[in-house]
Protein backbone atom coordinates (compact mmCIF):
# COMPACT_ATOMS: atom_id res chain seq x y z
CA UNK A 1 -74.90 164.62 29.14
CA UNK A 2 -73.46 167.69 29.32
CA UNK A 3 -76.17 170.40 28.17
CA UNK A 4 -75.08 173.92 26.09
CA UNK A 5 -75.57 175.94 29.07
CA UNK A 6 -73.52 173.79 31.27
CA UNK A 7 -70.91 174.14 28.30
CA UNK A 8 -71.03 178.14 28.15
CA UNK A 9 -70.50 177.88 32.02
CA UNK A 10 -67.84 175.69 32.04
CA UNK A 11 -65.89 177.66 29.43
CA UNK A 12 -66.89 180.81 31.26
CA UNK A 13 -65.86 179.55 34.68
CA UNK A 14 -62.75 177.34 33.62
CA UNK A 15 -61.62 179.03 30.51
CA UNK A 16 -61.59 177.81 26.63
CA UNK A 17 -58.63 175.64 27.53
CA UNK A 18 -60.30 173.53 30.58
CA UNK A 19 -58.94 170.09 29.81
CA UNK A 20 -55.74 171.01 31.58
CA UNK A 21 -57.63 172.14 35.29
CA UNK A 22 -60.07 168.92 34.53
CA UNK A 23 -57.40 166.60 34.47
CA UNK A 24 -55.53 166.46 37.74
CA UNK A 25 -59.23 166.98 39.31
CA UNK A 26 -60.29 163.62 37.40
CA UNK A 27 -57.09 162.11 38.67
CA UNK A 28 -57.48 163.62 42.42
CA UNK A 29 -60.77 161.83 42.24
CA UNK A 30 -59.75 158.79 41.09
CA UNK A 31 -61.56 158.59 37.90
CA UNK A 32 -60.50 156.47 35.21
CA UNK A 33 -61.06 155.17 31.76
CA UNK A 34 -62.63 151.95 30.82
CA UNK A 35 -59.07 151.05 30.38
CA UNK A 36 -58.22 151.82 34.19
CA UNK A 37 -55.83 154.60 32.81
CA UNK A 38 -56.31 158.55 33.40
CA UNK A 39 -58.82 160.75 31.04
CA UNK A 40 -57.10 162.10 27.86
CA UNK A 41 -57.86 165.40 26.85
CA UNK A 42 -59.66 164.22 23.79
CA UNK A 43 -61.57 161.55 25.99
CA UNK A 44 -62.47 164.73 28.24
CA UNK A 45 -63.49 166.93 25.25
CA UNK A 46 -65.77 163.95 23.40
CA UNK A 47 -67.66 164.05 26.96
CA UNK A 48 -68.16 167.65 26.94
CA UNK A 49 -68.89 168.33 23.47
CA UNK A 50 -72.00 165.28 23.89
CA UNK A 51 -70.03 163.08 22.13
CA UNK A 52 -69.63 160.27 24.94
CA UNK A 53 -71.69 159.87 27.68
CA UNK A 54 -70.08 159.47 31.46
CA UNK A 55 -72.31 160.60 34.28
CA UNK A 56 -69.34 160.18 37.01
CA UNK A 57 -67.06 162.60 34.23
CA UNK A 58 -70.15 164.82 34.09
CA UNK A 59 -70.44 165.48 37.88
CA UNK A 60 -66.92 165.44 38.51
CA UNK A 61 -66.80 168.42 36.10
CA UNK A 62 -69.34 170.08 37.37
CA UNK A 63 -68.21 170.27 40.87
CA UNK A 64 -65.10 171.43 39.62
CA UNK A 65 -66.79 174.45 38.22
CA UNK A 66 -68.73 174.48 41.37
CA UNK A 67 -65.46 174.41 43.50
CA UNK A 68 -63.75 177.06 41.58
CA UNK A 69 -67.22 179.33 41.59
CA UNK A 70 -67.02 179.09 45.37
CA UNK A 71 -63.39 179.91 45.25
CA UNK A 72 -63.52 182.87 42.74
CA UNK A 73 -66.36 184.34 45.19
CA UNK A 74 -64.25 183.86 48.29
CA UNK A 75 -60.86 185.35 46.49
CA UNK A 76 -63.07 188.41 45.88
CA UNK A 77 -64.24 189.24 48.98
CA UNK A 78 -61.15 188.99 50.47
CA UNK A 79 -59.93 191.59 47.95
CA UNK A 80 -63.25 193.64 48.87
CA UNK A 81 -61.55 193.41 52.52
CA UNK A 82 -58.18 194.30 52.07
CA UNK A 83 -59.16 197.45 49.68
CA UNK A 84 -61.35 198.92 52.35
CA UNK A 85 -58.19 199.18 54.58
C-alpha cells in the first residue's frame, strides 16, 4: 500500500494531476486490470488513495517517480552547464 509520504512525493514529483503520466507508464509496462484491460484513472486513484491494494501498480508507480526524479536531476545539471557558458 501506498503510504502518506509516498503520496506527498508522488504529488510533489508528478503533480496533483498524475493519473495522466501513470497511465501510458502502466500501459508501457504492460500492466493490466483483472479484466486484462488498461488501468482507469479511478482504478489508479483507489490504489493510491489506499483504497485497493496492487503491489505490481505500487512499484510501477514508484519507479515512475523514481524515473522522473532521475530525469528532473539530469535536466538540471545540464541547465547548470549551459548557464556557465
Amino acid at each position: 500500500m501506498i503510504s502518506k509520504k509516498e503520496k506527498r512525493l508522488l504529488i510533489e514529483i508528478l503533480g496533483r494531476q498524475y493519473t495522466p503520466k501513470v497511465m501510458p507508464y502502466l500501459k508501457k509496462k504492460g500492466l493490466k486490470n483483472e479484466k486484462g484491460k488498461p488501468f482507469y484513472v479511478e482504478s489508479i486513484r483507489m490504489i493510491t488513495n489506499g483504497f485497493r491494494e496492487n503491489e505490481l501498480v505500487e512499484l510501477a508507480i514508484m519507479q515512475l517517480v523514481n524515473k522522473t526524479i532521475l530525469e528532473k536531476k539530469a535536466m538540471a545539471l545540464k541547465r547548470k552547464k549551459l548557464s556557465k557558458k
